[in-house]
C-alpha atoms as a PDB file:
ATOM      1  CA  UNK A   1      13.798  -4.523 -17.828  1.00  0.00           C
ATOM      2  CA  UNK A   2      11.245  -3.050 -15.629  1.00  0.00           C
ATOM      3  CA  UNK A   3      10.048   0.654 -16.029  1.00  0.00           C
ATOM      4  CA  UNK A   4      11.721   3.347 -13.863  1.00  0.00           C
ATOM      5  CA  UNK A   5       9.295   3.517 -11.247  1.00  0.00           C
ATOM      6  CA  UNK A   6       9.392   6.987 -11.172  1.00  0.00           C
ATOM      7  CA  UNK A   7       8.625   7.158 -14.679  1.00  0.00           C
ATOM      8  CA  UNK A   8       5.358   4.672 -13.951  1.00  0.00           C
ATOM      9  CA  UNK A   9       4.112   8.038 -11.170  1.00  0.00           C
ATOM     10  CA  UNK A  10       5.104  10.468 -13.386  1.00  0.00           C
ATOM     11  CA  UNK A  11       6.974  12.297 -11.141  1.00  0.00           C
ATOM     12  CA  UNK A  12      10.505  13.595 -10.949  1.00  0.00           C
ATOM     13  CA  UNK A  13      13.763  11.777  -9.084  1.00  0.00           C
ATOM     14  CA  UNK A  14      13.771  14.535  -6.428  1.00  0.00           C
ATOM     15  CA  UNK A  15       9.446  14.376  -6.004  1.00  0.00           C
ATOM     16  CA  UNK A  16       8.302  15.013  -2.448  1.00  0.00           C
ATOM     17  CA  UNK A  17       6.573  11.877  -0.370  1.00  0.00           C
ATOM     18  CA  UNK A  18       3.370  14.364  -0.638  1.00  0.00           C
ATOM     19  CA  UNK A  19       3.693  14.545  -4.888  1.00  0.00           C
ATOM     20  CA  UNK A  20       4.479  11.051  -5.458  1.00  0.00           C
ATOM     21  CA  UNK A  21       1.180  10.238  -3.008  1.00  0.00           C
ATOM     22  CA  UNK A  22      -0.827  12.668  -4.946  1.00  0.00           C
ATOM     23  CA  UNK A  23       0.278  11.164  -8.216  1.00  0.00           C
ATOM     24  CA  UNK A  24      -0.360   7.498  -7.230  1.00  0.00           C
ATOM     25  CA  UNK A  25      -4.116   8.437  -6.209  1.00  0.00           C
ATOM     26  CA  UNK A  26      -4.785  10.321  -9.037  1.00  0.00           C
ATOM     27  CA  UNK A  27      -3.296   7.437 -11.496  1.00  0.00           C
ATOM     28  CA  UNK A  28      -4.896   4.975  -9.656  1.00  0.00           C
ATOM     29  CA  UNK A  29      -8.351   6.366  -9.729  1.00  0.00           C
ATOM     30  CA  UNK A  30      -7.652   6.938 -13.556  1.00  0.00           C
ATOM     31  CA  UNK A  31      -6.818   2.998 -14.430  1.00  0.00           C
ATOM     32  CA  UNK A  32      -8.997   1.194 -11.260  1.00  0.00           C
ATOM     33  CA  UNK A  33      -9.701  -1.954 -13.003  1.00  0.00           C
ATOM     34  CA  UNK A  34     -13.381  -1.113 -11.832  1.00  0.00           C
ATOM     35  CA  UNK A  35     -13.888   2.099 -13.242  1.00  0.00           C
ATOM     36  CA  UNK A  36     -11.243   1.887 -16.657  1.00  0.00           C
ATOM     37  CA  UNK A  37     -12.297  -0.625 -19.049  1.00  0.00           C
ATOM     38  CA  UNK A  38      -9.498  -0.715 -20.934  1.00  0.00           C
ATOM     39  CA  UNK A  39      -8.037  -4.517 -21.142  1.00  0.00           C
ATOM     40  CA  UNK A  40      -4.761  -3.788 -19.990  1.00  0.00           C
ATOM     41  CA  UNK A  41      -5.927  -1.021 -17.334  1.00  0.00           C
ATOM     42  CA  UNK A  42      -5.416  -4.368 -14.324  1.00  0.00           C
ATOM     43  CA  UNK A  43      -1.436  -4.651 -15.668  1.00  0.00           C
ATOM     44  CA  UNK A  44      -1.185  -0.903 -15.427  1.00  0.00           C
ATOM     45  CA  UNK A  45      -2.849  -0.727 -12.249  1.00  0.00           C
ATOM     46  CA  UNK A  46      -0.581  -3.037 -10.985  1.00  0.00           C
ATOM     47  CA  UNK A  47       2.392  -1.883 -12.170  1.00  0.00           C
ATOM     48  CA  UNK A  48       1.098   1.697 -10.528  1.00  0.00           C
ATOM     49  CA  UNK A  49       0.870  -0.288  -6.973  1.00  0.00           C
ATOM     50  CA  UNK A  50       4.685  -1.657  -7.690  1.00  0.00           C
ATOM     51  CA  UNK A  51       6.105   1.830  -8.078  1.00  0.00           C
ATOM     52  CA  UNK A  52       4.253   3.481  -4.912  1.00  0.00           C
ATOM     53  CA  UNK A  53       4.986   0.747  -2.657  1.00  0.00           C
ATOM     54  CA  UNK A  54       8.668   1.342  -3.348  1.00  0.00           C
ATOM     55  CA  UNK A  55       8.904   5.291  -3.887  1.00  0.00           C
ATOM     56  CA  UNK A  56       6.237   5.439  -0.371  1.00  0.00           C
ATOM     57  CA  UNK A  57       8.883   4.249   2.017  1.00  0.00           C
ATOM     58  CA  UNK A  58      11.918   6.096   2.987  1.00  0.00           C
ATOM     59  CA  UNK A  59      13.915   3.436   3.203  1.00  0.00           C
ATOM     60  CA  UNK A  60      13.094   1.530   0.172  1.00  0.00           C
ATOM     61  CA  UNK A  61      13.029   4.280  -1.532  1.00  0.00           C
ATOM     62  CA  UNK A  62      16.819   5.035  -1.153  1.00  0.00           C
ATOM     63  CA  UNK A  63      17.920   1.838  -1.209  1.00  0.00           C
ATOM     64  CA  UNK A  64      16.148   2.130  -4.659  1.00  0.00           C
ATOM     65  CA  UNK A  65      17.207   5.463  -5.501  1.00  0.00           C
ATOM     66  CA  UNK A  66      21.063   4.179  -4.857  1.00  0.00           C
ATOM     67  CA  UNK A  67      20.694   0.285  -6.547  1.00  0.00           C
ATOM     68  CA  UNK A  68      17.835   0.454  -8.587  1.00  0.00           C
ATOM     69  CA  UNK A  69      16.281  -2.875  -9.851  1.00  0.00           C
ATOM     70  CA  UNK A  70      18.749  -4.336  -7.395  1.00  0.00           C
ATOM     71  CA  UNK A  71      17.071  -2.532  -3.812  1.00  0.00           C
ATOM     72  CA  UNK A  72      15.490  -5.901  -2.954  1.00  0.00           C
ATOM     73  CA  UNK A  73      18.857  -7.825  -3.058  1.00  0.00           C
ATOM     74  CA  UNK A  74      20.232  -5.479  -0.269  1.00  0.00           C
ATOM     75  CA  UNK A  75      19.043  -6.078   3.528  1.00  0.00           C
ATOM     76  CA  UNK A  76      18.470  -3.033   5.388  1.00  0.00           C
ATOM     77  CA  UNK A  77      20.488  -3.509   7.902  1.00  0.00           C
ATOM     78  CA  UNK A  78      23.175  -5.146   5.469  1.00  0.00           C
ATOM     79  CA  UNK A  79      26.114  -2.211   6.307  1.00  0.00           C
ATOM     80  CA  UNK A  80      26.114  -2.535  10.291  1.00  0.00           C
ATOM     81  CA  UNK A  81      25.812  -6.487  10.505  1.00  0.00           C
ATOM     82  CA  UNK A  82      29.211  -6.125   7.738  1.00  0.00           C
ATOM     83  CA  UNK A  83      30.598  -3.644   9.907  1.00  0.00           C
ATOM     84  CA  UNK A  84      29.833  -5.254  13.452  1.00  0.00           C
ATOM     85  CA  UNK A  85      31.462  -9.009  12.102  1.00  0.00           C
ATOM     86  CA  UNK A  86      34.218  -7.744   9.720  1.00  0.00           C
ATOM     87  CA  UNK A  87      38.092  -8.057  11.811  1.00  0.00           C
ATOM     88  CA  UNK A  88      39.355  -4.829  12.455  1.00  0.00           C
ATOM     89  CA  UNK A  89      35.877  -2.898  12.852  1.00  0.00           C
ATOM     90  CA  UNK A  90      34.786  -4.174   9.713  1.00  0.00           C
ATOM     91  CA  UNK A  91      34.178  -2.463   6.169  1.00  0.00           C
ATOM     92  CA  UNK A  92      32.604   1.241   6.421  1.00  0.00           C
ATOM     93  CA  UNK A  93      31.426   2.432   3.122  1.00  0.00           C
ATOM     94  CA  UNK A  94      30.140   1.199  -0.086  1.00  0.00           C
ATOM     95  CA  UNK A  95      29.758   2.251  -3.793  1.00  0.00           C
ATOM     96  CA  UNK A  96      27.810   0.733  -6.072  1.00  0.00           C
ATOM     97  CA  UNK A  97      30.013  -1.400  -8.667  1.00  0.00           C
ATOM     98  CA  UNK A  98      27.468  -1.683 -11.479  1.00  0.00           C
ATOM     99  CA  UNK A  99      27.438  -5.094 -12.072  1.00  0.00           C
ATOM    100  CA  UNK A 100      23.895  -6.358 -11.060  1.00  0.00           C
ATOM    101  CA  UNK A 101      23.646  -6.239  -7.397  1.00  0.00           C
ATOM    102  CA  UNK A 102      27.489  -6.256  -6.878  1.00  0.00           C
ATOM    103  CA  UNK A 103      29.027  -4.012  -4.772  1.00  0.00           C
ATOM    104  CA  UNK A 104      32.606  -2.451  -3.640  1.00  0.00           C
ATOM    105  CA  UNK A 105      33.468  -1.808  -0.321  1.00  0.00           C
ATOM    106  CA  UNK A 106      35.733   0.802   1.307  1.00  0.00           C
ATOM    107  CA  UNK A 107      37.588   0.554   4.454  1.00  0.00           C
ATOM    108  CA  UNK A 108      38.345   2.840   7.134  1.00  0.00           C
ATOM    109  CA  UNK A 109      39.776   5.810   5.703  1.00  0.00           C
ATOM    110  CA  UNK A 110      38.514   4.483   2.083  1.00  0.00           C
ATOM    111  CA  UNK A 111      40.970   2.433   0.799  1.00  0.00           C
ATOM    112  CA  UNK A 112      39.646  -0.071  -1.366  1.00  0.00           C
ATOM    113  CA  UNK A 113      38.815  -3.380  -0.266  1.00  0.00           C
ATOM    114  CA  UNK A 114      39.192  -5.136  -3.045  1.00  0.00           C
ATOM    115  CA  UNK A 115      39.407  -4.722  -7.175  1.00  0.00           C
ATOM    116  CA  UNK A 116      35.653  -6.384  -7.839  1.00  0.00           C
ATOM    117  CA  UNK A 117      32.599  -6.086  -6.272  1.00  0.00           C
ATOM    118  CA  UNK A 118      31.838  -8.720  -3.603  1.00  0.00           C
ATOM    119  CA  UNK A 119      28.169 -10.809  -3.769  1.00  0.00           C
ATOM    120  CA  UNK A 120      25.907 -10.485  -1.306  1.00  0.00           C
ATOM    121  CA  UNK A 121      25.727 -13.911  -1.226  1.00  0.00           C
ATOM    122  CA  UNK A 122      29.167 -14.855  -0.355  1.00  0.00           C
ATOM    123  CA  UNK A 123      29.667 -11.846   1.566  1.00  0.00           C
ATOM    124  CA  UNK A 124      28.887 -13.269   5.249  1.00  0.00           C
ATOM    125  CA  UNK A 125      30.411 -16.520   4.895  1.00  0.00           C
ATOM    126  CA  UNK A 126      33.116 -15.134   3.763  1.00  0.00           C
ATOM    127  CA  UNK A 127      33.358 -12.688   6.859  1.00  0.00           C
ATOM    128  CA  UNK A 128      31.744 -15.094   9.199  1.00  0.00           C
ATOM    129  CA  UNK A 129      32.834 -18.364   8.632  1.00  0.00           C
ATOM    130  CA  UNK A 130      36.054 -18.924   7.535  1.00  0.00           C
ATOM    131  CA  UNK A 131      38.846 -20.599   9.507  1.00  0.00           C
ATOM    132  CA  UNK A 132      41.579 -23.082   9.640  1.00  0.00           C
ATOM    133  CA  UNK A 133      38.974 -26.068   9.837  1.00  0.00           C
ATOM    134  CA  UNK A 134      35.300 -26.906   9.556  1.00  0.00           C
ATOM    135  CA  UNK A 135      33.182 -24.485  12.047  1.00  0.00           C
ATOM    136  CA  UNK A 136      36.815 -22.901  12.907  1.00  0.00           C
ATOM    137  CA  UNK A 137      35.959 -19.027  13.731  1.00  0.00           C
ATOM    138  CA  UNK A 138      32.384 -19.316  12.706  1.00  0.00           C
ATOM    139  CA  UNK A 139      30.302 -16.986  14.168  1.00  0.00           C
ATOM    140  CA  UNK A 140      26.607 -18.172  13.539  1.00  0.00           C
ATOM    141  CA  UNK A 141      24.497 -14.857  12.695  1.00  0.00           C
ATOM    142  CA  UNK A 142      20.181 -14.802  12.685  1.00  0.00           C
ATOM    143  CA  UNK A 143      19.189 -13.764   9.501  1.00  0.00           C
ATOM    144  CA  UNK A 144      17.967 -10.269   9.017  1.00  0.00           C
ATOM    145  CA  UNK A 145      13.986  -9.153   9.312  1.00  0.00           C
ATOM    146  CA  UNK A 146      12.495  -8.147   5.781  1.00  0.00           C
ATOM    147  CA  UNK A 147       9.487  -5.930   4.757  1.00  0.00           C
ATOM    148  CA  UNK A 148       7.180  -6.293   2.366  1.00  0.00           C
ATOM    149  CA  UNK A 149       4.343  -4.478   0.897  1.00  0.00           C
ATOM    150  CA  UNK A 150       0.942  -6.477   1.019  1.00  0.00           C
ATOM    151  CA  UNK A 151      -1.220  -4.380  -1.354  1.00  0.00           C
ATOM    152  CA  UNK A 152      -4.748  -4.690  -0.776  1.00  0.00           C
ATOM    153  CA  UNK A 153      -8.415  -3.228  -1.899  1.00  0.00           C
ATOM    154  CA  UNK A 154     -10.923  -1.992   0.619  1.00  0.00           C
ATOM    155  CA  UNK A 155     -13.031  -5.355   0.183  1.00  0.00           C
ATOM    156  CA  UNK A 156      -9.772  -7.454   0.959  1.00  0.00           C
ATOM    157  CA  UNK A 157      -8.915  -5.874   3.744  1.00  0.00           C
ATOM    158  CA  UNK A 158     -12.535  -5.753   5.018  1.00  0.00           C
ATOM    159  CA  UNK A 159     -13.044  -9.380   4.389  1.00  0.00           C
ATOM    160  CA  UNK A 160      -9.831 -10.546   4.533  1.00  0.00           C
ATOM    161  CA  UNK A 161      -8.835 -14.541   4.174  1.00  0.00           C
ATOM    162  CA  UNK A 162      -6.097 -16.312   2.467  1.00  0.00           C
ATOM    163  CA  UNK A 163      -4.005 -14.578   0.031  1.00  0.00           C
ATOM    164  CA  UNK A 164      -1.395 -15.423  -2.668  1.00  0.00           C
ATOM    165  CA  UNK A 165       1.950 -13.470  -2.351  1.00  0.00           C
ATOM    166  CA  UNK A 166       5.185 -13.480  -4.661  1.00  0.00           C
ATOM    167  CA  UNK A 167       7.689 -11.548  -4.192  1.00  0.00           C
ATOM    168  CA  UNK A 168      11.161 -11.586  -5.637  1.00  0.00           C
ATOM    169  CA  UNK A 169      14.013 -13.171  -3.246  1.00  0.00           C
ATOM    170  CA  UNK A 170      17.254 -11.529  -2.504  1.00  0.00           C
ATOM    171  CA  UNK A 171      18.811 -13.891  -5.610  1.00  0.00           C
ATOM    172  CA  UNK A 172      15.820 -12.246  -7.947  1.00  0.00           C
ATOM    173  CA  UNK A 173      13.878 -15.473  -7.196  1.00  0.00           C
ATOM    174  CA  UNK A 174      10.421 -15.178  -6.906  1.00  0.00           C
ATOM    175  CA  UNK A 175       9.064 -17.024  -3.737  1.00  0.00           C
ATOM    176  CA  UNK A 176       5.396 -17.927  -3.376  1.00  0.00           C
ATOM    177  CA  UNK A 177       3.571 -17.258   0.018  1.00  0.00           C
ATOM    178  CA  UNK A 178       0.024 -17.981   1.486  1.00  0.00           C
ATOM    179  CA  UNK A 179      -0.870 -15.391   3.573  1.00  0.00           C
ATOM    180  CA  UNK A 180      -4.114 -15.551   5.903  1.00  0.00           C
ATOM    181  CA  UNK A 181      -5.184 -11.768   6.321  1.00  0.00           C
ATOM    182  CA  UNK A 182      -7.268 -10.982   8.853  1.00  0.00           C
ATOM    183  CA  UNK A 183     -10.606  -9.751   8.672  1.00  0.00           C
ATOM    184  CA  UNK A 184     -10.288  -5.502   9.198  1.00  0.00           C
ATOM    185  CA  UNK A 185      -6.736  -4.849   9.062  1.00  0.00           C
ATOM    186  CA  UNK A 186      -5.822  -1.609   8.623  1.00  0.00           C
ATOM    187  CA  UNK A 187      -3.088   0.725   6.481  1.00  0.00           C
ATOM    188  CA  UNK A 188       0.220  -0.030   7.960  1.00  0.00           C
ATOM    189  CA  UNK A 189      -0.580  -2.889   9.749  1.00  0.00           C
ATOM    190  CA  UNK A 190       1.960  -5.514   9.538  1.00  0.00           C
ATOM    191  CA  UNK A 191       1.823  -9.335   8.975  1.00  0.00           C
ATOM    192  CA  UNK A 192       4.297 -11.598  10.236  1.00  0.00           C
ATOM    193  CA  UNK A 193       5.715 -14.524   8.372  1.00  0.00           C
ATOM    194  CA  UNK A 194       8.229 -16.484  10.790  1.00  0.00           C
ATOM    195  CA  UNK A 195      11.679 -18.020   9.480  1.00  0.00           C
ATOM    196  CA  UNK A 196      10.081 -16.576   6.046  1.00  0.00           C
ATOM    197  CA  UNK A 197      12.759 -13.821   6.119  1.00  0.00           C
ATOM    198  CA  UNK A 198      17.007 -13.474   5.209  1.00  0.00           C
ATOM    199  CA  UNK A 199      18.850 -16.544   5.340  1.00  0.00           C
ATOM    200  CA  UNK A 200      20.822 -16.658   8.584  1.00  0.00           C
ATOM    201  CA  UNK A 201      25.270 -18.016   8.886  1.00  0.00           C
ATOM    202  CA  UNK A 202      25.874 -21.128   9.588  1.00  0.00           C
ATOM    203  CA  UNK A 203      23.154 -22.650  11.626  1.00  0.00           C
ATOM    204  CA  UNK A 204      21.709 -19.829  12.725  1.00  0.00           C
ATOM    205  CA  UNK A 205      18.084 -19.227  11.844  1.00  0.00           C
ATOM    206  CA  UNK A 206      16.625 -17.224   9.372  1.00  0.00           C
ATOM    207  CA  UNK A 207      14.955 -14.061  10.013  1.00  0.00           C
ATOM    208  CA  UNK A 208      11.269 -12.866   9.787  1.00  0.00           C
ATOM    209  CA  UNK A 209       9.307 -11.826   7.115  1.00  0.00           C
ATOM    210  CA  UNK A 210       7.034  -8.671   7.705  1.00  0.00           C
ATOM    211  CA  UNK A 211       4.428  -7.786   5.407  1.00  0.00           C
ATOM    212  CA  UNK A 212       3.232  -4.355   5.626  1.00  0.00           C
ATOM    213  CA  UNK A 213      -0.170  -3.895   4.331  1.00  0.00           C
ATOM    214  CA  UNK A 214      -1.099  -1.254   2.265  1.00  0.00           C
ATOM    215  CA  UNK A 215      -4.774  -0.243   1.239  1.00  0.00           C
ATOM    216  CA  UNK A 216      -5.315   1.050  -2.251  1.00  0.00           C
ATOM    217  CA  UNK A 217      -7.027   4.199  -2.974  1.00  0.00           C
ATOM    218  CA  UNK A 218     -10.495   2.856  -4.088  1.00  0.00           C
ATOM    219  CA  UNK A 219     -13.211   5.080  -6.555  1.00  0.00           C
ATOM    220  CA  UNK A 220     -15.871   4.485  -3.958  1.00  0.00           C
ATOM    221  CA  UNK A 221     -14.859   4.106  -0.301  1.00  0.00           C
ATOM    222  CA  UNK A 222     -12.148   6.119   2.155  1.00  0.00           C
ATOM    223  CA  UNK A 223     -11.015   5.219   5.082  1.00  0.00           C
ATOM    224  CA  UNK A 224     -10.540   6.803   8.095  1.00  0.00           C
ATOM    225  CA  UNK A 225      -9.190   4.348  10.976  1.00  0.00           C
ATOM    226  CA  UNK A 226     -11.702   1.587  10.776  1.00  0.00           C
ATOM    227  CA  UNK A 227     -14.840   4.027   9.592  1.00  0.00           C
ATOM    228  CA  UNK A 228     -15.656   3.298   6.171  1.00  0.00           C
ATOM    229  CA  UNK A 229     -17.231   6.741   4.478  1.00  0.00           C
ATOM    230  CA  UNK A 230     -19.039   7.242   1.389  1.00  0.00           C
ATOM    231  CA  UNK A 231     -21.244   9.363  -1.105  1.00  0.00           C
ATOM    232  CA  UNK A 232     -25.043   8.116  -1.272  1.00  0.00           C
ATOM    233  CA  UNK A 233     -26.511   9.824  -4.090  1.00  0.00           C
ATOM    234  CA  UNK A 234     -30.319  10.505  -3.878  1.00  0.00           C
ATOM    235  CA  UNK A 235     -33.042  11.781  -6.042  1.00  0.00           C
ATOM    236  CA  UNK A 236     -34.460  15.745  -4.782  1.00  0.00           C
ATOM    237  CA  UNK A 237     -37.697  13.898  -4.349  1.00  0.00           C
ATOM    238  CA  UNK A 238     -35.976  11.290  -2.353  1.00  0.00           C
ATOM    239  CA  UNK A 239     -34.157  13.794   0.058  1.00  0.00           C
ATOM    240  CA  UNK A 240     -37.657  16.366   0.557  1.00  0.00           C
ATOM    241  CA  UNK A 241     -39.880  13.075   1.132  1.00  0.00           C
ATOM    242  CA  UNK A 242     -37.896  10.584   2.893  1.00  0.00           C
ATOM    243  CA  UNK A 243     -36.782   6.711   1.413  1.00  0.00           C
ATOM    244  CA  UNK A 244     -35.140   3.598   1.980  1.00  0.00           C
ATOM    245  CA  UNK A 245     -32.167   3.657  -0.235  1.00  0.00           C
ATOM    246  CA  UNK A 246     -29.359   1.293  -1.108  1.00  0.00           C
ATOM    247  CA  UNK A 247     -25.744   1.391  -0.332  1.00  0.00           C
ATOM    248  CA  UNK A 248     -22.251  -0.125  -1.221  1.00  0.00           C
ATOM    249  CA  UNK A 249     -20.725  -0.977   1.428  1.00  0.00           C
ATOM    250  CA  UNK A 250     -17.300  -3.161   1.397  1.00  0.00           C
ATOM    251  CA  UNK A 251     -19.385  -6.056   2.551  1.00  0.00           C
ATOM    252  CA  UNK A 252     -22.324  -6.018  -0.106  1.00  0.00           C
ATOM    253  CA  UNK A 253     -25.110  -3.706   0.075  1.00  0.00           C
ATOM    254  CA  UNK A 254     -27.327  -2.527   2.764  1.00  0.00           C
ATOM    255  CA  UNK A 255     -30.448   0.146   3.139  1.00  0.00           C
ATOM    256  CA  UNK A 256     -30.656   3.009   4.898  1.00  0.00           C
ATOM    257  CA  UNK A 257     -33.369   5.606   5.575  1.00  0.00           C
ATOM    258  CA  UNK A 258     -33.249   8.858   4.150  1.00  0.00           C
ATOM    259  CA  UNK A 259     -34.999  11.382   6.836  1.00  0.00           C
ATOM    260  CA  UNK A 260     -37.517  13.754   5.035  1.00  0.00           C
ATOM    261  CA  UNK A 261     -36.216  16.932   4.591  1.00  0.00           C
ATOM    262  CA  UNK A 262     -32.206  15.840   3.886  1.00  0.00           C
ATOM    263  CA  UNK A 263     -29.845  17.980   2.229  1.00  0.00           C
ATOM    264  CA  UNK A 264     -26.442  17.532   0.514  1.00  0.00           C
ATOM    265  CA  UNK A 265     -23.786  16.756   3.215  1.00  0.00           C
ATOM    266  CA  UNK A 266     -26.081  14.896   6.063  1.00  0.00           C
ATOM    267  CA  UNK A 267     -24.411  12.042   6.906  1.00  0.00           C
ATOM    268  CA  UNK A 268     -26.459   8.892   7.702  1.00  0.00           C
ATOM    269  CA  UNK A 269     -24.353   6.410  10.340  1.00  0.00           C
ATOM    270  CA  UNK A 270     -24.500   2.397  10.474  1.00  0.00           C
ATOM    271  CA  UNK A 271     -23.155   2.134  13.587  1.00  0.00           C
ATOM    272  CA  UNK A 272     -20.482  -1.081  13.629  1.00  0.00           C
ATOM    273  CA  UNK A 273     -21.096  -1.327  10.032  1.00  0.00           C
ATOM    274  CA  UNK A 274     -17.478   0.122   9.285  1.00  0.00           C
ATOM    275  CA  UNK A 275     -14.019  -1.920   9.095  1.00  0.00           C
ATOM    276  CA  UNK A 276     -14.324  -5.479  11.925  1.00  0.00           C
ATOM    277  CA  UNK A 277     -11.633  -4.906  14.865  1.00  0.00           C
ATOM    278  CA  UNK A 278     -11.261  -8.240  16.185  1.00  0.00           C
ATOM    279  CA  UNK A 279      -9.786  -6.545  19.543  1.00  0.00           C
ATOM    280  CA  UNK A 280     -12.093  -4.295  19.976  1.00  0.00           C
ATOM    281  CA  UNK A 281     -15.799  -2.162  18.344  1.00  0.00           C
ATOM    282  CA  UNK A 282     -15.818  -2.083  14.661  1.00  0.00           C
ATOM    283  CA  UNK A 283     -15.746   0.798  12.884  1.00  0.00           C
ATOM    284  CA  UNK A 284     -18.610   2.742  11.855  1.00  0.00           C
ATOM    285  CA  UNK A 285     -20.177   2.924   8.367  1.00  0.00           C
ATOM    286  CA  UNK A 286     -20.923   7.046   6.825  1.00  0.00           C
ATOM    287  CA  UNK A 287     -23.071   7.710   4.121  1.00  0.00           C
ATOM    288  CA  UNK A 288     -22.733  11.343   3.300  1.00  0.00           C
ATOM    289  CA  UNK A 289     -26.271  12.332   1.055  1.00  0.00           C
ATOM    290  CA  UNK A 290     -25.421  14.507  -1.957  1.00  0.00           C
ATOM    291  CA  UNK A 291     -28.613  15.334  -3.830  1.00  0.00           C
ATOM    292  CA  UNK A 292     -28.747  14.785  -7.516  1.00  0.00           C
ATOM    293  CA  UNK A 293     -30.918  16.359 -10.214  1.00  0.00           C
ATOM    294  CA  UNK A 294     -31.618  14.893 -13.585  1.00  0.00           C
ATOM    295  CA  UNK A 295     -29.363  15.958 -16.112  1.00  0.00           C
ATOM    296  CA  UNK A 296     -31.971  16.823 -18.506  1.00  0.00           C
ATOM    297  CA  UNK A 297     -36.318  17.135 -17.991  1.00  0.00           C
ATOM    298  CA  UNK A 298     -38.501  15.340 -19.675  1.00  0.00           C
ATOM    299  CA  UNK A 299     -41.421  17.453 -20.665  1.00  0.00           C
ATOM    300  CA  UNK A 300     -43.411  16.522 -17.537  1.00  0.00           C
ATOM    301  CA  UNK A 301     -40.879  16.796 -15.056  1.00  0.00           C
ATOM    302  CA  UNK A 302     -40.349  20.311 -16.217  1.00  0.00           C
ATOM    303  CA  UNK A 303     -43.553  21.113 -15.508  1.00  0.00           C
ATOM    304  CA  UNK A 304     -43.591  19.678 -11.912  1.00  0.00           C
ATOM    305  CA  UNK A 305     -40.562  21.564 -10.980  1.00  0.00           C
ATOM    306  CA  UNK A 306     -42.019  24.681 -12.331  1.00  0.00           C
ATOM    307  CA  UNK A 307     -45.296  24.476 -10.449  1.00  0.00           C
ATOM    308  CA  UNK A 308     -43.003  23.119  -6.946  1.00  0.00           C
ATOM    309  CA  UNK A 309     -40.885  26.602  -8.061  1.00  0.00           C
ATOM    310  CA  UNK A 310     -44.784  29.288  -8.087  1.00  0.00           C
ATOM    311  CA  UNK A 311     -46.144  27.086  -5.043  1.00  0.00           C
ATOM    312  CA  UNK A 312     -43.070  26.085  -2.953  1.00  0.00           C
ATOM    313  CA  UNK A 313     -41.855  29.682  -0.340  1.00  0.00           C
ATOM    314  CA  UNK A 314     -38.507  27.604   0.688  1.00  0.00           C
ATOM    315  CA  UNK A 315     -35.430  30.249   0.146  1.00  0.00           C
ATOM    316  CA  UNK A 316     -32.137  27.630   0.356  1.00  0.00           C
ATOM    317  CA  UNK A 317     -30.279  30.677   0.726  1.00  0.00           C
ATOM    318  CA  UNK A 318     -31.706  32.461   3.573  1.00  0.00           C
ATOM    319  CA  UNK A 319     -30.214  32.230   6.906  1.00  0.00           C
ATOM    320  CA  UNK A 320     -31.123  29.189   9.203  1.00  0.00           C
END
């Protein structure tokens, strides 16, 4: 059985969207296959990415929160399509049965609809298409739209290309896509799978599979839009004298020029450098200077800051 995905945050049941973001950043910068060596610090990562791509959404969040393990069996829209088909204005409440995605419905005025829980999977065509003869009363229903989260690093999304997806069916069936991301998409952005999504009644077709991609916090980079920022440490001598300097960027690294005279927080630009747009400019590319000092002197380094510190009259903290 999977781990309470709550549990895998480390956050409470009744955790704001704001604490369960916080604690999915903070974890994730903690076991980052690229910055935690630990062997198993990839399965933990993942399973990290599995819990806040549930508990992030509203919706799949309370489906979650009110069928647990089960959420992904239920269609979102599963209680008006019952409602709008079923005779008599249809079924109007539901409680959970506890039977592994089985549920009991309730009708108008909550009488019971029936001793056991009824399976999703029989629930339309039983609804939908019975009748005194083959196609009698059938009404032929589209499938329902799905969502998906499409997890994905900075460098993915930046370079983006074809993909592997599995993701668990609405039996608990695993299904296998190839997805072909585009180059630069973007938090939120959605990828469309057509015919990929529910199954539709009778010969109706099915519906569409949306896959919702989300970017992973990353040690290095942040995003903002399509501008890609980051920290470019540099040596004091460096930053007083001017260089050429490398930087990680999501494409491989480039060089930039350090201006003589650079302090902590000047940021350098690489203009189109940033996430590709294929509709438009590409984003831009920040390196934001911060100014490093060796953690401990050798003998003559000490002595060269000393002398800079009797020869040198620049004040850092006077007025500007």
């Amino acid at each position: 059985m999977a781990r309470d995905y709550y549990e895998v945050l480390g956050v409470s049941r009744g955790a704001s969207q704001d604490e369960i973001q916080q604690a999915f950043r903070t974890q994730a910068r903690r076991h980052h296959p690229d910055v935690n060596k630990d062997p198993n610090a990839e399965e933990r990562f993942k399973e990290l990415n599995d819990a806040y791509s549930v508990l992030s959404d509203p919706k799949t969040r309370a489906r979650y929160d009110r069928f647990g393990e089960d959420y992904r069996k239920i269609p979102e829209d599963w209680e008006e399509r019952v409602g709008a088909g079923a005779p008599g204005g249809g079924f109007q409440g539901w409680t959970t049965a506890g039977d592994g995605g089985r549920v009991r419905f309730t009708r108008g005025f909550g009488e019971d609809a029936g001793g056991e829980g009824v399976d999703f999977e029989d629930l339309f065509g039983a609804f939908f298409g019975g009748g005194a003869g083959p196609g009698a009363g059938r009404v032929d229903i589209p499938g329902a739209d799905q969502e998906a989260e499409l997890p994905l690093t900075v460098e993915d999304a930046f370079q983006g290309g074809r993909r592997g997806v599995t993701l668990a069916g609405a039996s608990g069936q695993q299904r296998t896509f190839e997805v072909n991301v585009p180059p630069g998409v973007v938090d939120g952005q959605r990828i469309r799978l057509a015919g990929q999504g529910g199954r539709g009644t009778g010969e109706a077709p099915a519906g569409d599979l949306y896959l919702r991609v989300r970017i992973l916090p990353h040690p290095r980079f942040r995003l903002d839009g399509r501008n890609v920022h980051v920290h470019l440490p540099v040596a004091p001598w460096e930053a007083a004298l001017g260089a050429t300097v490398p930087v990680p960027t999501p494409g491989g690294t480039a060089k930039v020029s350090v201006p003589p005279g650079s302090s902590s927080g000047r940021r350098l630009r690489l203009r189109g450098e940033g996430m590709p747009n294929p509709r438009g400019p590409n984003g831009d590319f920040y390196a934001e200077i911060r100014v490093m000092v060796p953690p401990e002197l050798t003998d003559r380094e000490r002595e060269l800051f000393e002398e800079l510190g009797r020869t040198s009259s620049f004040d850092p903290r006077r007025e500007r």
